[in-house]
C-alpha atoms as a PDB file:
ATOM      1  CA  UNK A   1     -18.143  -0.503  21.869  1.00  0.00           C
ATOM      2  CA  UNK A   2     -18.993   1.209  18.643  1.00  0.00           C
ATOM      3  CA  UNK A   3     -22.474   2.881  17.889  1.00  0.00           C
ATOM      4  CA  UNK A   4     -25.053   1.277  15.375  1.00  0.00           C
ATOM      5  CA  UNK A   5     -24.202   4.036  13.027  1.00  0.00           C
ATOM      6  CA  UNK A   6     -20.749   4.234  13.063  1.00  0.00           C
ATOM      7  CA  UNK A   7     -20.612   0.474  11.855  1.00  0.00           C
ATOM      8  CA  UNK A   8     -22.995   1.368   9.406  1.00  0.00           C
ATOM      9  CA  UNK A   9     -20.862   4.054   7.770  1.00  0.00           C
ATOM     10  CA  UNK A  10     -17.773   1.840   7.847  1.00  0.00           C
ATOM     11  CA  UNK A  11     -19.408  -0.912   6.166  1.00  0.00           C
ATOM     12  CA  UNK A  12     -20.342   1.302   3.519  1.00  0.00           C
ATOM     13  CA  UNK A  13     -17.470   3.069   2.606  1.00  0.00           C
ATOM     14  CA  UNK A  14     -15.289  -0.608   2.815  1.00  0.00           C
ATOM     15  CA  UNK A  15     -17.328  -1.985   0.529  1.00  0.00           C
ATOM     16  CA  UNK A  16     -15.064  -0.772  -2.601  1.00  0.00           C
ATOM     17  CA  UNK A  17     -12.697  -3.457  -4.278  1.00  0.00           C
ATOM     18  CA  UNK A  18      -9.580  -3.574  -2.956  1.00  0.00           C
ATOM     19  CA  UNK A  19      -6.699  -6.454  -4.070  1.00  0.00           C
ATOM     20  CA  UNK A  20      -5.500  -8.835  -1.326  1.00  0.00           C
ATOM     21  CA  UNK A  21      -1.778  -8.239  -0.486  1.00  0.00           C
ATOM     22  CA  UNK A  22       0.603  -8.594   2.305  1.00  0.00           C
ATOM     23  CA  UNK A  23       3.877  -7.130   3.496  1.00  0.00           C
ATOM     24  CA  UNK A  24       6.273  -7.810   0.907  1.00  0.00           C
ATOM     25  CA  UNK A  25       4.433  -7.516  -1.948  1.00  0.00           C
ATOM     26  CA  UNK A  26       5.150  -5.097  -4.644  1.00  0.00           C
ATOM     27  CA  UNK A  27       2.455  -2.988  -5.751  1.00  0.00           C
ATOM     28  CA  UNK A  28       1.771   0.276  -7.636  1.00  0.00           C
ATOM     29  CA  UNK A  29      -0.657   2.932  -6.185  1.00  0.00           C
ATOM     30  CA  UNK A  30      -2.261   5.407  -8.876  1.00  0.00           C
ATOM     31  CA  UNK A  31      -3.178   8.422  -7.113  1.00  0.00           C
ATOM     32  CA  UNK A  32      -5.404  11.274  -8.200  1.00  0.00           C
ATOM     33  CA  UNK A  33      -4.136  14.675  -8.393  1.00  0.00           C
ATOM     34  CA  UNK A  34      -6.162  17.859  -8.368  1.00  0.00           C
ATOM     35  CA  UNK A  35      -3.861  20.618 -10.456  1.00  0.00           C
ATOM     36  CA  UNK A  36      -5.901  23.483 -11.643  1.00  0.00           C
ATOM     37  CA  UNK A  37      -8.900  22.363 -12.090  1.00  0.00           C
ATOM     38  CA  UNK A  38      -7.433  19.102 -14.202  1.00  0.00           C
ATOM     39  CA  UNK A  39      -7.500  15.654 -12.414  1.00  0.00           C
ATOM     40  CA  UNK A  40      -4.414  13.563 -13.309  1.00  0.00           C
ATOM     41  CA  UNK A  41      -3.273  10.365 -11.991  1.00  0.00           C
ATOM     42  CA  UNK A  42       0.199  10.051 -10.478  1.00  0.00           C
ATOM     43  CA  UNK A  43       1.539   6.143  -9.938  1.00  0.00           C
ATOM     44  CA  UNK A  44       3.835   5.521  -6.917  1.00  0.00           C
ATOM     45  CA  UNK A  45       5.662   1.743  -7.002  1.00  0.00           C
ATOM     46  CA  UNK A  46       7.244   0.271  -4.137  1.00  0.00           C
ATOM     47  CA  UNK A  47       7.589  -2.461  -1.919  1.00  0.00           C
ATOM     48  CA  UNK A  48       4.836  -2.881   1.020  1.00  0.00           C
ATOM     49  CA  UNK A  49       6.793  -2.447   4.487  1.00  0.00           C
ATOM     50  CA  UNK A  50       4.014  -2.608   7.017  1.00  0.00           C
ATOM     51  CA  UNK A  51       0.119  -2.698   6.921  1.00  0.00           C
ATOM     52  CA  UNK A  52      -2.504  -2.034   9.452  1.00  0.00           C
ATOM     53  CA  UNK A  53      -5.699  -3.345   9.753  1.00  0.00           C
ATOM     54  CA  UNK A  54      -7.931  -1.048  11.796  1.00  0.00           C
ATOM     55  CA  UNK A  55     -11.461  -0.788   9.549  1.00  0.00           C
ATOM     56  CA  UNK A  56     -11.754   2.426   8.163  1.00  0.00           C
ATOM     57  CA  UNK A  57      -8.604   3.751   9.252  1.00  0.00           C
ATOM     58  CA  UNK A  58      -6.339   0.800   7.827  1.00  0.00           C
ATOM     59  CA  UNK A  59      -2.701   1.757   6.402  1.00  0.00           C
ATOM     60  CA  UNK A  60      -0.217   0.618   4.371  1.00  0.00           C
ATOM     61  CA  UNK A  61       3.134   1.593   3.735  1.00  0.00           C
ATOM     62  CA  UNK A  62       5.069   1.677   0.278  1.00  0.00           C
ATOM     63  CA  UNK A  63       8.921   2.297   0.618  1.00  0.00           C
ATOM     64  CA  UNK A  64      10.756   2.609  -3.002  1.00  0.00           C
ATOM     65  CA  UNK A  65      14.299   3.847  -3.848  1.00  0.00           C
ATOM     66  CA  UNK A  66      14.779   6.998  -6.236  1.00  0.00           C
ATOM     67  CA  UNK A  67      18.217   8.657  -6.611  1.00  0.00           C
ATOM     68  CA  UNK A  68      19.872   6.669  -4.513  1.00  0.00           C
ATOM     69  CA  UNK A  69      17.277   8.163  -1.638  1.00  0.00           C
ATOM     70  CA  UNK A  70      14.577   6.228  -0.068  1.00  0.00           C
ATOM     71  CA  UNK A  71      10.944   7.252  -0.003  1.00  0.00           C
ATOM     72  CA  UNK A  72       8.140   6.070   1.803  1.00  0.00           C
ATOM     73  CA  UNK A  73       4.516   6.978   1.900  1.00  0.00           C
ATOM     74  CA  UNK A  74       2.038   6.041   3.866  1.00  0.00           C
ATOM     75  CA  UNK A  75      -1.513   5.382   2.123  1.00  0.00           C
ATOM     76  CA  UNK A  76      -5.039   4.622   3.792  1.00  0.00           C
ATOM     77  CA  UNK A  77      -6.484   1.644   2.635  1.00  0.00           C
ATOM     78  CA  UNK A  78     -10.014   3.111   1.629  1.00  0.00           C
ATOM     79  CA  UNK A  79      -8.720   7.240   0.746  1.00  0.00           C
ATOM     80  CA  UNK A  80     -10.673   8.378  -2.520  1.00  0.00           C
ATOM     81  CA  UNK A  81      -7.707   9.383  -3.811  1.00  0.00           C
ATOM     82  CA  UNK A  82      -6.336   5.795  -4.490  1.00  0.00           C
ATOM     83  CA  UNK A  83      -8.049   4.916  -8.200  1.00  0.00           C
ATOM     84  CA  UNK A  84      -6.031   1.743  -7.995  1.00  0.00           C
ATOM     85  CA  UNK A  85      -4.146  -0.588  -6.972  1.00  0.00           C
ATOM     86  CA  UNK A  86      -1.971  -2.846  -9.141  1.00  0.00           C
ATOM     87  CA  UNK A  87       0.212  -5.734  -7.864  1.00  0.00           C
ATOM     88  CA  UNK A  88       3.583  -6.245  -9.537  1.00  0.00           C
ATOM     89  CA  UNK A  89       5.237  -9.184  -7.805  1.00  0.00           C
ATOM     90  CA  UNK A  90       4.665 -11.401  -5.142  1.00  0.00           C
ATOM     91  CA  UNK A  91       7.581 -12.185  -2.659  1.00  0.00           C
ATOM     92  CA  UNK A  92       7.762 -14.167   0.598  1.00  0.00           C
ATOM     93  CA  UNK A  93       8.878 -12.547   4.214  1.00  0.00           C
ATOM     94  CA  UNK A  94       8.413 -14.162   7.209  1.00  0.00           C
ATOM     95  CA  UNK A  95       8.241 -11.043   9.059  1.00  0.00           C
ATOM     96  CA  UNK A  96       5.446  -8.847   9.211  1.00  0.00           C
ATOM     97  CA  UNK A  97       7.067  -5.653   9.591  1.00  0.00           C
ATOM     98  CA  UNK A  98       9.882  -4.876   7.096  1.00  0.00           C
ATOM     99  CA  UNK A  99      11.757  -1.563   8.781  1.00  0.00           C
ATOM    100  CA  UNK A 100      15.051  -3.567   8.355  1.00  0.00           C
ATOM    101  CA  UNK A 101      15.083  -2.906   4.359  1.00  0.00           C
ATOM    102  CA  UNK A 102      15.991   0.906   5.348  1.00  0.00           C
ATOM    103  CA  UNK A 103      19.518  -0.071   5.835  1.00  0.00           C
ATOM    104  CA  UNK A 104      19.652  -2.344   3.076  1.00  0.00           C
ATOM    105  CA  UNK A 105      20.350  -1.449  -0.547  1.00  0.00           C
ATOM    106  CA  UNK A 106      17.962  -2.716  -3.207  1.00  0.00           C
ATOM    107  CA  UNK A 107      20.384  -5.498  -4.856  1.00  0.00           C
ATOM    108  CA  UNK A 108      20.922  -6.895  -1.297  1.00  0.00           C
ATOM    109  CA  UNK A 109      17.514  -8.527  -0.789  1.00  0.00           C
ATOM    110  CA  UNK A 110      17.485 -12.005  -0.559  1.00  0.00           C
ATOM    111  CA  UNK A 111      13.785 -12.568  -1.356  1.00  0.00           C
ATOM    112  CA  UNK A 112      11.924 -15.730  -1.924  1.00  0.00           C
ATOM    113  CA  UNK A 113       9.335 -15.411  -5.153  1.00  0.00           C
ATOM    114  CA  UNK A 114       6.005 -16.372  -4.587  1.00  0.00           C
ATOM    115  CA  UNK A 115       3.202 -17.631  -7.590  1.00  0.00           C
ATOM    116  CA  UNK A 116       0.182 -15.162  -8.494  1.00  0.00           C
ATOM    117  CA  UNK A 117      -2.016 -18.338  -9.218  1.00  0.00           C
END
């Protein structure tokens, strides 16, 4: 059971907007940058694999293909260093872990497209 306090602080650092998506979804993550005293913003696009939920401490991971190499990063939900998050497309899985789309090359997906509104 969690103290009074510790709830407290969760609540208050959750509180910042963050856009509804699921696994599947393609989204792009700008991410701030500290170099030399200069803050820049880096953008990462890729397709959502997994996502936990766990308060505070909730992941998600973005898997994207670059030189014929696949990368994946693993962001928390609430870091300061996320400035935003944009969604690109919407597309429907049935599964909710996508680990199967290592072995698969990016023309191969058979995806269903879902509406934004």
């Amino acid at each position: 059971m969690k103290k009074k306090f510790l709830i407290k602080f969760e609540k208050s650092k959750i509180n910042r907007y963050i856009p509804y998506f699921s696994v599947g979804y393609i989204l792009e993550v700008q991410i701030k940058i500290e170099e030399n005293e200069n803050i820049r913003l880096q953008s990462f696009e890729g397709v959502v694999i997994s996502k936990k939920n766990k308060g505070l401490n909730s992941t998600f991971t973005l898997r994207r293909i670059s030189y014929n190499e696949g990368v994946e990063r693993v962001f928390p939900t609430y870091s300061p260093i996320i400035s935003k998050i944009i969604i690109k497309k919407c597309n429907l899985f049935k599964k909710s872990k996508l680990y199967y789309l290592r072995n698969r090359i990016k023309k191969n997906l058979n995806v269903k497209k879902k509406n934004l509104y």
